[in-house]
PDB file of N, CA and C in Angstrom:
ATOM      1  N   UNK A   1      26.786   7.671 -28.555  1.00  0.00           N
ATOM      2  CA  UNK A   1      25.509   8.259 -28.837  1.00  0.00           C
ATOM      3  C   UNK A   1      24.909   8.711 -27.502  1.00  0.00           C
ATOM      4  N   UNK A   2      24.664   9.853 -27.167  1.00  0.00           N
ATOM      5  CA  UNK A   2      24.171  10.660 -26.454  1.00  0.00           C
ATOM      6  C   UNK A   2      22.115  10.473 -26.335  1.00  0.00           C
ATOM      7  N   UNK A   3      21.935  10.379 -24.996  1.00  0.00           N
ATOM      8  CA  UNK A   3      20.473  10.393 -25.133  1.00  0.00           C
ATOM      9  C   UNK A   3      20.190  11.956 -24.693  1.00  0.00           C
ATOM     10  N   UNK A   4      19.139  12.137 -24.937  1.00  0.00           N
ATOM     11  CA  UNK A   4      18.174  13.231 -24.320  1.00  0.00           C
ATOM     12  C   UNK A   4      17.909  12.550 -23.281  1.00  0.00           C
ATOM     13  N   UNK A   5      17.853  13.821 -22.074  1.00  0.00           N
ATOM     14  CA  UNK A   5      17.249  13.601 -20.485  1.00  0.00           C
ATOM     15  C   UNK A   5      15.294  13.384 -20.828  1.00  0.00           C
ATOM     16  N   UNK A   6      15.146  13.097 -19.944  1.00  0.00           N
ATOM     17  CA  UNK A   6      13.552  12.528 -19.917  1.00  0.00           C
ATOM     18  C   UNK A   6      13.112  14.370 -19.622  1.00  0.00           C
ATOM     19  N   UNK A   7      11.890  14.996 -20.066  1.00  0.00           N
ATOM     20  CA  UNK A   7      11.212  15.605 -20.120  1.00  0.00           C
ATOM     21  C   UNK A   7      10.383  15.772 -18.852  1.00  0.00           C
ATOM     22  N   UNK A   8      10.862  15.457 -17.497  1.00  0.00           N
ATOM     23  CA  UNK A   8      10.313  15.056 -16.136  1.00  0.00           C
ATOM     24  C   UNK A   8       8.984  15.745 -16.081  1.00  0.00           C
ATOM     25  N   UNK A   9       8.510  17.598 -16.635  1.00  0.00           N
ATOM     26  CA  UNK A   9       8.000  18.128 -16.226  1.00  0.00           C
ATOM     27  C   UNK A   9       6.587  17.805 -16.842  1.00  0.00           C
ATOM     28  N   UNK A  10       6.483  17.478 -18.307  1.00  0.00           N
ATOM     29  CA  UNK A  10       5.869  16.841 -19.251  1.00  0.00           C
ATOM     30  C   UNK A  10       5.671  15.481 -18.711  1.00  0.00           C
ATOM     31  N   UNK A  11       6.170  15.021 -18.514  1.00  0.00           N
ATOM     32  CA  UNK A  11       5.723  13.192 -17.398  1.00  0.00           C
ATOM     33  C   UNK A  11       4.611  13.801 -16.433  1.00  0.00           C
ATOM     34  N   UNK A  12       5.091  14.950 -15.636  1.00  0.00           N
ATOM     35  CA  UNK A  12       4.239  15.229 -14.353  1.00  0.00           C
ATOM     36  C   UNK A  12       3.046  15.628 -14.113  1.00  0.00           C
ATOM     37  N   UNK A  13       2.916  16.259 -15.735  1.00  0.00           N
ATOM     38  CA  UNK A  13       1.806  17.153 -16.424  1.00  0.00           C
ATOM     39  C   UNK A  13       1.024  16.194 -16.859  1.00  0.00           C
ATOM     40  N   UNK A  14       1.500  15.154 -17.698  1.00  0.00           N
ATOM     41  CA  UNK A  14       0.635  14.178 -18.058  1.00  0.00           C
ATOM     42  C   UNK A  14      -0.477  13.796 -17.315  1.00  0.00           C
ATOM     43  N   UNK A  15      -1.984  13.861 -17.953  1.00  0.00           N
ATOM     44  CA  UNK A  15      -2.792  13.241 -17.519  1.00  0.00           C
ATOM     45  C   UNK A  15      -3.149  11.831 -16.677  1.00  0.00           C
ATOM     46  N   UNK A  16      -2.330  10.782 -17.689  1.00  0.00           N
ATOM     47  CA  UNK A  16      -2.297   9.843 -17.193  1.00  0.00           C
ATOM     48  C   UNK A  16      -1.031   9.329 -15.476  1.00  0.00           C
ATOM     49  N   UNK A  17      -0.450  10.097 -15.947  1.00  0.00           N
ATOM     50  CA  UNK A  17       0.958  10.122 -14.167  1.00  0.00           C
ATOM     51  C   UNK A  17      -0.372  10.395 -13.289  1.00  0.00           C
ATOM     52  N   UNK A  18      -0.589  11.711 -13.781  1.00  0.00           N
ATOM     53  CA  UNK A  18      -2.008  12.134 -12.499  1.00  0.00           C
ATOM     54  C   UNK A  18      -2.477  11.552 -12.038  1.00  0.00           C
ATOM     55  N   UNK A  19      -3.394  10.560 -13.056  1.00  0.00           N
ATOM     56  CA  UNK A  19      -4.625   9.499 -12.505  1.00  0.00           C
ATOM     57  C   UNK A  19      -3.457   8.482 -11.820  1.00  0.00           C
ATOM     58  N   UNK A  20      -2.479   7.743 -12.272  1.00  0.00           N
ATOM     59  CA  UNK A  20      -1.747   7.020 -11.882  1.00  0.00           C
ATOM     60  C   UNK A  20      -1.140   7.299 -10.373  1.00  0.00           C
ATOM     61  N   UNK A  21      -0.690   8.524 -10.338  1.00  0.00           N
ATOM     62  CA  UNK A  21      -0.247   8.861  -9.071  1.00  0.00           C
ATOM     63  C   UNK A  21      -1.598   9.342  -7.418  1.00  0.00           C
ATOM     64  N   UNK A  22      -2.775   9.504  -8.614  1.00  0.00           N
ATOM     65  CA  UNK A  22      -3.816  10.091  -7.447  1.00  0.00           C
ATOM     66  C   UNK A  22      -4.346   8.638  -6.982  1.00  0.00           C
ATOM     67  N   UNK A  23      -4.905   7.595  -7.752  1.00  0.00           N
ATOM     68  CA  UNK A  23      -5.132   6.340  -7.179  1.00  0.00           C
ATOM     69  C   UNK A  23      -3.842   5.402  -6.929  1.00  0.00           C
ATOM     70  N   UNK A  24      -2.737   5.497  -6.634  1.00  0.00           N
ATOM     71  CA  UNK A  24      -1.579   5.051  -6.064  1.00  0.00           C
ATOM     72  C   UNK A  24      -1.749   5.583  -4.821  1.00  0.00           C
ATOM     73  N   UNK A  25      -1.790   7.016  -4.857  1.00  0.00           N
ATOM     74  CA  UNK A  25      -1.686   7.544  -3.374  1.00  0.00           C
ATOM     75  C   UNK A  25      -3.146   6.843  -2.653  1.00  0.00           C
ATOM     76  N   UNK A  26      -4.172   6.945  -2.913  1.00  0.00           N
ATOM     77  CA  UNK A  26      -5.186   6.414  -2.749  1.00  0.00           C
ATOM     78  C   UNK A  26      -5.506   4.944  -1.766  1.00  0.00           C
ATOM     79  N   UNK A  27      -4.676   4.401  -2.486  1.00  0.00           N
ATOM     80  CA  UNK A  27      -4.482   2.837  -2.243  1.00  0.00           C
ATOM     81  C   UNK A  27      -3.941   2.706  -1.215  1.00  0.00           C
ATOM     82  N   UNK A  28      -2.586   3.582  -1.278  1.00  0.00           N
ATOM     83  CA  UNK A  28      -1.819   3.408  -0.065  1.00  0.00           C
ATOM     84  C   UNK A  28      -1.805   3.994   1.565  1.00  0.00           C
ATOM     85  N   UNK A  29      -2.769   5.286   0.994  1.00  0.00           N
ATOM     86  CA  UNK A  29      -3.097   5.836   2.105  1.00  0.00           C
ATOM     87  C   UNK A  29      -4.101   5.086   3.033  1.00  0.00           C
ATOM     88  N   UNK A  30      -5.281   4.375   1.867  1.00  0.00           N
ATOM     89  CA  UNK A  30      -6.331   3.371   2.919  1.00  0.00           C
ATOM     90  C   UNK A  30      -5.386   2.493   3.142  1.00  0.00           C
ATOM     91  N   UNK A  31      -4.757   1.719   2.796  1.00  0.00           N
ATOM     92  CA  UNK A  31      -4.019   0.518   3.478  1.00  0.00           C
ATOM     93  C   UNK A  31      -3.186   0.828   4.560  1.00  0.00           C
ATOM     94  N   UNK A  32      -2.558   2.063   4.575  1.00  0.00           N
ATOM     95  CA  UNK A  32      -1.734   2.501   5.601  1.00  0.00           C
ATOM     96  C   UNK A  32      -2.376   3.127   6.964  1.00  0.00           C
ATOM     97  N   UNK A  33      -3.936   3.647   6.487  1.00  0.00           N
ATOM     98  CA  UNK A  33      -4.809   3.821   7.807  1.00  0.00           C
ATOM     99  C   UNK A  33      -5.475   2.463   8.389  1.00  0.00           C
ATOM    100  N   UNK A  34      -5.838   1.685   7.481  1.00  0.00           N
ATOM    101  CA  UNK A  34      -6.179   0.251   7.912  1.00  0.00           C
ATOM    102  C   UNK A  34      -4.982  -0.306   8.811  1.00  0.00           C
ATOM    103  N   UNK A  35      -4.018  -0.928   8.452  1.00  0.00           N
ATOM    104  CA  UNK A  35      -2.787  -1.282   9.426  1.00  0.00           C
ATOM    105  C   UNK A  35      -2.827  -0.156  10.107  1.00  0.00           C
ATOM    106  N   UNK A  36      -2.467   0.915  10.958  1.00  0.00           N
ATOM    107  CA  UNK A  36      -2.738   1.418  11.940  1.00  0.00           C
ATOM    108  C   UNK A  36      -3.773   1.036  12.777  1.00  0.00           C
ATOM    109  N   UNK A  37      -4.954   1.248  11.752  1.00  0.00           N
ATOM    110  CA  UNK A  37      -6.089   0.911  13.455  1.00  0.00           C
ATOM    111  C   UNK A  37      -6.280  -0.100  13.610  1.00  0.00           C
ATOM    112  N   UNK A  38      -5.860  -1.239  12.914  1.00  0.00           N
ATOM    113  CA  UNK A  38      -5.626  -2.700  13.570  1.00  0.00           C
ATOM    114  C   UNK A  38      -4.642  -3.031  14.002  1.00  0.00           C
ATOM    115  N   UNK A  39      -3.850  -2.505  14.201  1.00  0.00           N
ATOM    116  CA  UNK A  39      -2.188  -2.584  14.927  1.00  0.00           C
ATOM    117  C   UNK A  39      -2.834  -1.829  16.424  1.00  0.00           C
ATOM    118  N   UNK A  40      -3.362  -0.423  16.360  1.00  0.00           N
ATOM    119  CA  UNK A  40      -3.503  -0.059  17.712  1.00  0.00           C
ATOM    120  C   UNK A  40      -5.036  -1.023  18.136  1.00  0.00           C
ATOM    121  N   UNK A  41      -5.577  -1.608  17.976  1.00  0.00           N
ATOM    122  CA  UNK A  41      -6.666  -2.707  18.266  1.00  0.00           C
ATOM    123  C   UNK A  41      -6.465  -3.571  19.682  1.00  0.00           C
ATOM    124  N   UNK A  42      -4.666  -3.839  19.008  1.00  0.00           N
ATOM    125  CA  UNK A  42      -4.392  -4.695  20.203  1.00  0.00           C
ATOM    126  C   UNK A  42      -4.219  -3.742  21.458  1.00  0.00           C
ATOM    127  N   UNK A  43      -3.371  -3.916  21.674  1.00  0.00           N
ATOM    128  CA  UNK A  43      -3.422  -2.459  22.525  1.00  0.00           C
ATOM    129  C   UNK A  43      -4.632  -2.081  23.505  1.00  0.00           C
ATOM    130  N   UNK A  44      -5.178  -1.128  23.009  1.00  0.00           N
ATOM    131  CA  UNK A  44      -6.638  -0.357  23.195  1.00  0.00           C
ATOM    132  C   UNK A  44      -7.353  -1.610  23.465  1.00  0.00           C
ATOM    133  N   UNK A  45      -7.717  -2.962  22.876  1.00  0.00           N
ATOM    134  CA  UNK A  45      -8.364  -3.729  23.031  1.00  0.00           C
ATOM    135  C   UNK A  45      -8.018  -4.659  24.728  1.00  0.00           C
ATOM    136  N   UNK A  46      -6.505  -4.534  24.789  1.00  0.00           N
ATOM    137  CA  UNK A  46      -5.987  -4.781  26.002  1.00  0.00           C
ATOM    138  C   UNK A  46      -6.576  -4.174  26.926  1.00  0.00           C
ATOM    139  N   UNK A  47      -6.317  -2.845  26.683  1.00  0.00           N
ATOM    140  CA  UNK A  47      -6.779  -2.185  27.889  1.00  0.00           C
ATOM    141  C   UNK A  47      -7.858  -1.927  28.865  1.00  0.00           C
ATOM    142  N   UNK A  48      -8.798  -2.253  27.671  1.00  0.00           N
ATOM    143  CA  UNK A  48     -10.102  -1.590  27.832  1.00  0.00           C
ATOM    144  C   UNK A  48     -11.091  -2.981  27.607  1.00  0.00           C
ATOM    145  N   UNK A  49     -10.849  -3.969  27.151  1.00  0.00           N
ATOM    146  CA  UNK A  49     -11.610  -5.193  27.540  1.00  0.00           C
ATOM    147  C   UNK A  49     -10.665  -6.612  28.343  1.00  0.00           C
ATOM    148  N   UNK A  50      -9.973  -6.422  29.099  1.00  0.00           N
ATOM    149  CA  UNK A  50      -8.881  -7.448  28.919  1.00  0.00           C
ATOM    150  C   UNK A  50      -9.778  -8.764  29.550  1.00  0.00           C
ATOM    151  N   UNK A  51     -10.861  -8.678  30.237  1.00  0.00           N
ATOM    152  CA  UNK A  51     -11.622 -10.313  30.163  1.00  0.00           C
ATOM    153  C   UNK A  51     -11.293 -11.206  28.672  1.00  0.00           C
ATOM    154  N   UNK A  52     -12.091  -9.945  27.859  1.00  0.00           N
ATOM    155  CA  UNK A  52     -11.923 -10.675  26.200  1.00  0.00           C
ATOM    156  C   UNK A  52     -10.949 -11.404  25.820  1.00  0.00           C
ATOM    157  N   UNK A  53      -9.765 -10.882  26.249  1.00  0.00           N
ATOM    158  CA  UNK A  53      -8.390 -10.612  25.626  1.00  0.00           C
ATOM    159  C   UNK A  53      -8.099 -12.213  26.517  1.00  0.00           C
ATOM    160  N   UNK A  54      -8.286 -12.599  28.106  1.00  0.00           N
ATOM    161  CA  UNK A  54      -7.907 -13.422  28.596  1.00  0.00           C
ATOM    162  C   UNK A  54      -8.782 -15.136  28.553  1.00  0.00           C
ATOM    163  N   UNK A  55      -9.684 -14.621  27.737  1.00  0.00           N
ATOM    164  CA  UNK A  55     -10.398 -15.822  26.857  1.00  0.00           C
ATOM    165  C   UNK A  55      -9.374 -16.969  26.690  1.00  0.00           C
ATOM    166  N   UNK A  56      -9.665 -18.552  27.763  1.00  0.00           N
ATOM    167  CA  UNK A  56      -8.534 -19.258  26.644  1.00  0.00           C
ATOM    168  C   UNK A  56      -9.367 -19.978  25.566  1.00  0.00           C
ATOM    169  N   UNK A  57      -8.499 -19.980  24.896  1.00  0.00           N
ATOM    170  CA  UNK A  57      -9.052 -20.489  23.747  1.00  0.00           C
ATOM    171  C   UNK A  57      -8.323 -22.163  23.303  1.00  0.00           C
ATOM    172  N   UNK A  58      -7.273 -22.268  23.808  1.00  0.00           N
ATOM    173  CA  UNK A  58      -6.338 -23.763  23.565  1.00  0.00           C
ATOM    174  C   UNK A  58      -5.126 -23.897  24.762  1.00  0.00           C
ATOM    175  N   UNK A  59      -5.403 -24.341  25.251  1.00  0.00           N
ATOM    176  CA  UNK A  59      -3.978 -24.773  26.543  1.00  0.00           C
ATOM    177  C   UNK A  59      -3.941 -23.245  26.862  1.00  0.00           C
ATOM    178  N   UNK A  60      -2.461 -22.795  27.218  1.00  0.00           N
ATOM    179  CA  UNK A  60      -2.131 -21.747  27.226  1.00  0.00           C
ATOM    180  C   UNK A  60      -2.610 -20.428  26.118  1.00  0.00           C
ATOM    181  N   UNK A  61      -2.945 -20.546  25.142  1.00  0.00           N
ATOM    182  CA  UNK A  61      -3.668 -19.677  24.078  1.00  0.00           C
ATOM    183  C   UNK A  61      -4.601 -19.057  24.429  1.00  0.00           C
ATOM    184  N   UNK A  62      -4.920 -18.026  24.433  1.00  0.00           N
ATOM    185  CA  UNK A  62      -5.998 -17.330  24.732  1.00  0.00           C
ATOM    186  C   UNK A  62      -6.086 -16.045  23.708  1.00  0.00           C
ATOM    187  N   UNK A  63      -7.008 -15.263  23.817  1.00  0.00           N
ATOM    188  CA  UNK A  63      -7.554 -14.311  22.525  1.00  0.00           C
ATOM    189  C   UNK A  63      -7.142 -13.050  22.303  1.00  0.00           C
ATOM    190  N   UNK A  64      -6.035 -12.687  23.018  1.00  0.00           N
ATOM    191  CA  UNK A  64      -5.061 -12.084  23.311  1.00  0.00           C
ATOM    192  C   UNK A  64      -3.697 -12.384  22.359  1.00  0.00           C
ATOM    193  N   UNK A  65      -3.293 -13.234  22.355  1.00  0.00           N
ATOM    194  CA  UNK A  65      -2.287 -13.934  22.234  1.00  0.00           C
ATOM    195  C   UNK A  65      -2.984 -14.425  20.403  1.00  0.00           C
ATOM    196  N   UNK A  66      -3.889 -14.661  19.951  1.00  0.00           N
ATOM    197  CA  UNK A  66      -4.331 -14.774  18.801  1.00  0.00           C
ATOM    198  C   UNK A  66      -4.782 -13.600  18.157  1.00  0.00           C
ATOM    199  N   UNK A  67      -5.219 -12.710  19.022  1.00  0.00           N
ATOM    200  CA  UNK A  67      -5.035 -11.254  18.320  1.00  0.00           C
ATOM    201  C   UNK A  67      -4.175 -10.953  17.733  1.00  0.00           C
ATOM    202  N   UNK A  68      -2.319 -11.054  18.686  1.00  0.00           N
ATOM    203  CA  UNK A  68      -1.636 -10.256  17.903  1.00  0.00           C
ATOM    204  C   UNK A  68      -0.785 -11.163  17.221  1.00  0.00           C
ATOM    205  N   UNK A  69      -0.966 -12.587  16.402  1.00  0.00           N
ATOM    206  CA  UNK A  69      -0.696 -13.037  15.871  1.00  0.00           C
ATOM    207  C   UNK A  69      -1.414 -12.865  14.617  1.00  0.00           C
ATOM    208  N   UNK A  70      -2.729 -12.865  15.045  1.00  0.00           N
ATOM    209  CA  UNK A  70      -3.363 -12.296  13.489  1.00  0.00           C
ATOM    210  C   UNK A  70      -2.745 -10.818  12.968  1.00  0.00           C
ATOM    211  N   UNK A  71      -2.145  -9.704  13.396  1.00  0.00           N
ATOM    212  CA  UNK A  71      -1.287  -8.696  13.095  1.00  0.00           C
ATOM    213  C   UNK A  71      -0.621  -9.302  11.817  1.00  0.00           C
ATOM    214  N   UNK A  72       0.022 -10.393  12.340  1.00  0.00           N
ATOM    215  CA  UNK A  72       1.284 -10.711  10.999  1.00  0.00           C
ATOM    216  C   UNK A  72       0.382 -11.463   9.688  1.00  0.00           C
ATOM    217  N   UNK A  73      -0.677 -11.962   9.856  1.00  0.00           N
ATOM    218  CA  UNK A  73      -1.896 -12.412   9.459  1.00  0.00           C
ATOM    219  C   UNK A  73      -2.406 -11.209   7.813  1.00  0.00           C
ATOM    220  N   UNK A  74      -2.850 -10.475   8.956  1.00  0.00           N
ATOM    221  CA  UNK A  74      -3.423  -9.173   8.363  1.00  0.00           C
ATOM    222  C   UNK A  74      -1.925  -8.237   7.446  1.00  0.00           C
ATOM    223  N   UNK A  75      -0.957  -7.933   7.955  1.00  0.00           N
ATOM    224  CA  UNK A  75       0.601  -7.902   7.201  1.00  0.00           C
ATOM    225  C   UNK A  75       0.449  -8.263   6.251  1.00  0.00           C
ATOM    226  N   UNK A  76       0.727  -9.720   6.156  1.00  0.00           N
ATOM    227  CA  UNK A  76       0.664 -10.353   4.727  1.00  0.00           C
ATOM    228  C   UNK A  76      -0.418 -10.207   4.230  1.00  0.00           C
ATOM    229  N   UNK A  77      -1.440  -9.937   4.545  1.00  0.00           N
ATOM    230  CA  UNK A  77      -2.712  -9.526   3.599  1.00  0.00           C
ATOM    231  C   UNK A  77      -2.931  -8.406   2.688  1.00  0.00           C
ATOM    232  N   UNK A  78      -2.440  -7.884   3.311  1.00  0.00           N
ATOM    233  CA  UNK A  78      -2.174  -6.077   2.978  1.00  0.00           C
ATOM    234  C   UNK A  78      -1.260  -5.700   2.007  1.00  0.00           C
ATOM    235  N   UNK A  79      -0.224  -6.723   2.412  1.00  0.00           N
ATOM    236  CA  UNK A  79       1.008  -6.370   1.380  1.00  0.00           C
ATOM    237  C   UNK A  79       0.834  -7.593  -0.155  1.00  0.00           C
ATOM    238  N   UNK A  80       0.040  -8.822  -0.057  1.00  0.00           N
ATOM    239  CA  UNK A  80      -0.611  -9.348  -1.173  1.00  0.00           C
ATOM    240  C   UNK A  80      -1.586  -8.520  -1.662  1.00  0.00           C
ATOM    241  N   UNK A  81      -2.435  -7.927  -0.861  1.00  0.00           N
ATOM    242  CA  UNK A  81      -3.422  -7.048  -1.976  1.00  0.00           C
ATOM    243  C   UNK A  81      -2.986  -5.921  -2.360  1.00  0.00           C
ATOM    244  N   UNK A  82      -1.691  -4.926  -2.220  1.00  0.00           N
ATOM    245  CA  UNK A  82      -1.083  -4.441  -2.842  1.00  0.00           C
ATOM    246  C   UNK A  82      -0.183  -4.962  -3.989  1.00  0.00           C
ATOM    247  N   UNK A  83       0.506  -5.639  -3.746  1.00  0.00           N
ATOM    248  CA  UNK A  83       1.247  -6.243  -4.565  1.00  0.00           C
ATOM    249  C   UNK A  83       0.275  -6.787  -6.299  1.00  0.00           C
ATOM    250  N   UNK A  84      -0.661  -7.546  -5.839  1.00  0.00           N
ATOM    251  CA  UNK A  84      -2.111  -7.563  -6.753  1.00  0.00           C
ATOM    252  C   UNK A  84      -2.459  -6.186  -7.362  1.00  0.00           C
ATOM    253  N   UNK A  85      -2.695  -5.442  -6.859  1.00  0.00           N
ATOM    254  CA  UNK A  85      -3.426  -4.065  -7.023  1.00  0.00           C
ATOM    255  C   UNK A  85      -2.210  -3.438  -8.277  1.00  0.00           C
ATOM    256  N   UNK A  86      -0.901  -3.174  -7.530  1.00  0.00           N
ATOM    257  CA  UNK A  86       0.504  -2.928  -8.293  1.00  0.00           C
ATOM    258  C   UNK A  86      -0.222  -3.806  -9.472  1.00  0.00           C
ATOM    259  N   UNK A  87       0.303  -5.389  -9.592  1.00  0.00           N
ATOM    260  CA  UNK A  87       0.529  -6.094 -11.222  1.00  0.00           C
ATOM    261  C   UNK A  87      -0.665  -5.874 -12.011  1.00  0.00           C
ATOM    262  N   UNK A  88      -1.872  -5.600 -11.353  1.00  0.00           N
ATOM    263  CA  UNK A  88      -2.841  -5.651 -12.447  1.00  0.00           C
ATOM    264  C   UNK A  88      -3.316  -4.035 -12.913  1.00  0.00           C
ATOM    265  N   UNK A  89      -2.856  -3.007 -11.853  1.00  0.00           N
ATOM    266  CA  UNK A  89      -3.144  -1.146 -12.119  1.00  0.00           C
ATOM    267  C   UNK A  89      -2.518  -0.926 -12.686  1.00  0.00           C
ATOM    268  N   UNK A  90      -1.514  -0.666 -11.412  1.00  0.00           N
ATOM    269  CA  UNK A  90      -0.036   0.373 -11.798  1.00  0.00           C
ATOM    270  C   UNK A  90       1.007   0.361 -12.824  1.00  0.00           C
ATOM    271  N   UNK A  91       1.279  -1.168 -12.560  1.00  0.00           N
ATOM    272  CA  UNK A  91       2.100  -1.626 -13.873  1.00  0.00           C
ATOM    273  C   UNK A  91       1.764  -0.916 -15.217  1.00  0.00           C
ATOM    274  N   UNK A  92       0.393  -1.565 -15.253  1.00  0.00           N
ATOM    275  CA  UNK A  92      -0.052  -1.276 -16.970  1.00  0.00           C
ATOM    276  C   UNK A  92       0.096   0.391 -16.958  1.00  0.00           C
ATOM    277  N   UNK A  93      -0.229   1.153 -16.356  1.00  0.00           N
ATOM    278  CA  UNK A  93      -0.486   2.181 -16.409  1.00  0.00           C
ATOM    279  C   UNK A  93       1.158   2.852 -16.266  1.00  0.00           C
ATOM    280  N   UNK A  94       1.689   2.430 -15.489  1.00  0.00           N
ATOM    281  CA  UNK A  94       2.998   2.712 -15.508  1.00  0.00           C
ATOM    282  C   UNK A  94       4.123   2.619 -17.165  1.00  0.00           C
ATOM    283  N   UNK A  95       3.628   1.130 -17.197  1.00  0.00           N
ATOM    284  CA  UNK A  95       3.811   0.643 -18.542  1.00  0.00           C
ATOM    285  C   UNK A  95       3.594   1.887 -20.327  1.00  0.00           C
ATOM    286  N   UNK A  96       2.434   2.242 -19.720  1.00  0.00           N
ATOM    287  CA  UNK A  96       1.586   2.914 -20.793  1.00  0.00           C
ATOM    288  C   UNK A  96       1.987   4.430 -20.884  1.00  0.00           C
ATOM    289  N   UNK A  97       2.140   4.775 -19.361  1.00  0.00           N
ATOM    290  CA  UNK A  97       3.548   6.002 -19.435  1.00  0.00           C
ATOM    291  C   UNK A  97       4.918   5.810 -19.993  1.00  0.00           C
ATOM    292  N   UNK A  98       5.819   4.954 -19.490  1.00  0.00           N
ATOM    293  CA  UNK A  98       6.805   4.842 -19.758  1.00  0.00           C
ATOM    294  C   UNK A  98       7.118   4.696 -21.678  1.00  0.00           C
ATOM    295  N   UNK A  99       5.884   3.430 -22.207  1.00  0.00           N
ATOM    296  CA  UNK A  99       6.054   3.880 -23.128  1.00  0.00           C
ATOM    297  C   UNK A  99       5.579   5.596 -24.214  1.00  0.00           C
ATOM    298  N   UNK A 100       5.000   6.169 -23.785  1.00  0.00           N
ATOM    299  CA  UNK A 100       4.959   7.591 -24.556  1.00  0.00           C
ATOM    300  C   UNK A 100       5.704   8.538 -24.084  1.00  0.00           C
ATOM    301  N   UNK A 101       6.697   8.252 -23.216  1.00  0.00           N
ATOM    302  CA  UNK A 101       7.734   9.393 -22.176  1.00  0.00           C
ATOM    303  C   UNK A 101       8.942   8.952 -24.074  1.00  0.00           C
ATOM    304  N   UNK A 102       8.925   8.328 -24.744  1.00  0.00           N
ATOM    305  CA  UNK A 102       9.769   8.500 -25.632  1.00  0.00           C
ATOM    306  C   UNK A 102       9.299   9.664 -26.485  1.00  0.00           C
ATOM    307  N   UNK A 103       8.564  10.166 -26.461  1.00  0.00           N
ATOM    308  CA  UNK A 103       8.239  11.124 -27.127  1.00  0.00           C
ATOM    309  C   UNK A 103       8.317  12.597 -25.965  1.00  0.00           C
ATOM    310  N   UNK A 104       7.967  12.296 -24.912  1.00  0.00           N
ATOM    311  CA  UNK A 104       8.277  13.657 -24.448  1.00  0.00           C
ATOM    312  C   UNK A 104       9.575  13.872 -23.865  1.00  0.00           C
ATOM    313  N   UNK A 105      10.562  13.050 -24.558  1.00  0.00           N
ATOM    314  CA  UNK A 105      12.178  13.369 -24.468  1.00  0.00           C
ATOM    315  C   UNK A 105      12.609  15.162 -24.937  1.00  0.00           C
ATOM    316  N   UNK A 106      13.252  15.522 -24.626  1.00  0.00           N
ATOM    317  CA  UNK A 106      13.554  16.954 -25.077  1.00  0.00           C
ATOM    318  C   UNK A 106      14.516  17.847 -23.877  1.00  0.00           C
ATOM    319  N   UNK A 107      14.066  19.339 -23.886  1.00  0.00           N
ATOM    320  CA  UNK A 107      14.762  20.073 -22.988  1.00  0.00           C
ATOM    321  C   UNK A 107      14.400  19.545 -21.571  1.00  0.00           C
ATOM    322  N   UNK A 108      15.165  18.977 -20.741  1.00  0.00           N
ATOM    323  CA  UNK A 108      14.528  19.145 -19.104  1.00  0.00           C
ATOM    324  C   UNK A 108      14.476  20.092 -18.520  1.00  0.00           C
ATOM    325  N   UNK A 109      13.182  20.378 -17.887  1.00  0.00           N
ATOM    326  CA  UNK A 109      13.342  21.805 -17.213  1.00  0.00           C
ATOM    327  C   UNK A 109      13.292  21.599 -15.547  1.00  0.00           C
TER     328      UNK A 109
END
């Protein structure tokens, strides 16, 4: 038994892909400008205040050195509140496409 190809162009057209794909991009674009300017923080923050930066804060530790440990900090933050954002948006919405793409089975163009 032979299937029909998915109707890709009719998926793309769909209203709902739209909204799905315009707040996907959305999401990812702020999260992906956020990690940037806190990734270049350290850095720039080096440069341009390094008293701050040479703060100790515990033995050898200083605020420098806890900056760019919070990096991996902020990482996992970013990629849990996506991951969140994904199971409770995208999914369903993904979900809610996938199921009516059985109906726009037909010619692929």
């Amino acid at each position: 038994m032979s299937q029909q190809p998915m109707n890709w162009v009719a998926i793309d057209a769909d209203p709902r892909f739209q909204a799905l794909h315009k707040r996907k991009t959305s999401v990812l674009w702020t999260l992906m400008v956020l990690s940037i300017v806190y990734y270049f923080l350290l850095p720039v923050g080096a440069a341009y205040t390094p008293d701050l930066f040479k703060i100790k804060v515990w033995g050898p530790v200083n605020v420098g050195i806890l900056f760019a440990l919070s990096e991996f900090i902020v990482a996992w933050g970013i990629a849990y509140y996506y991951a969140r954002t994904a199971n409770r948006v995208f999914d369903p919405m993904t979900a809610d496409i996938v199921k009516n793409a059985a109906g726009m089975k037909g010619r692929a163009a």
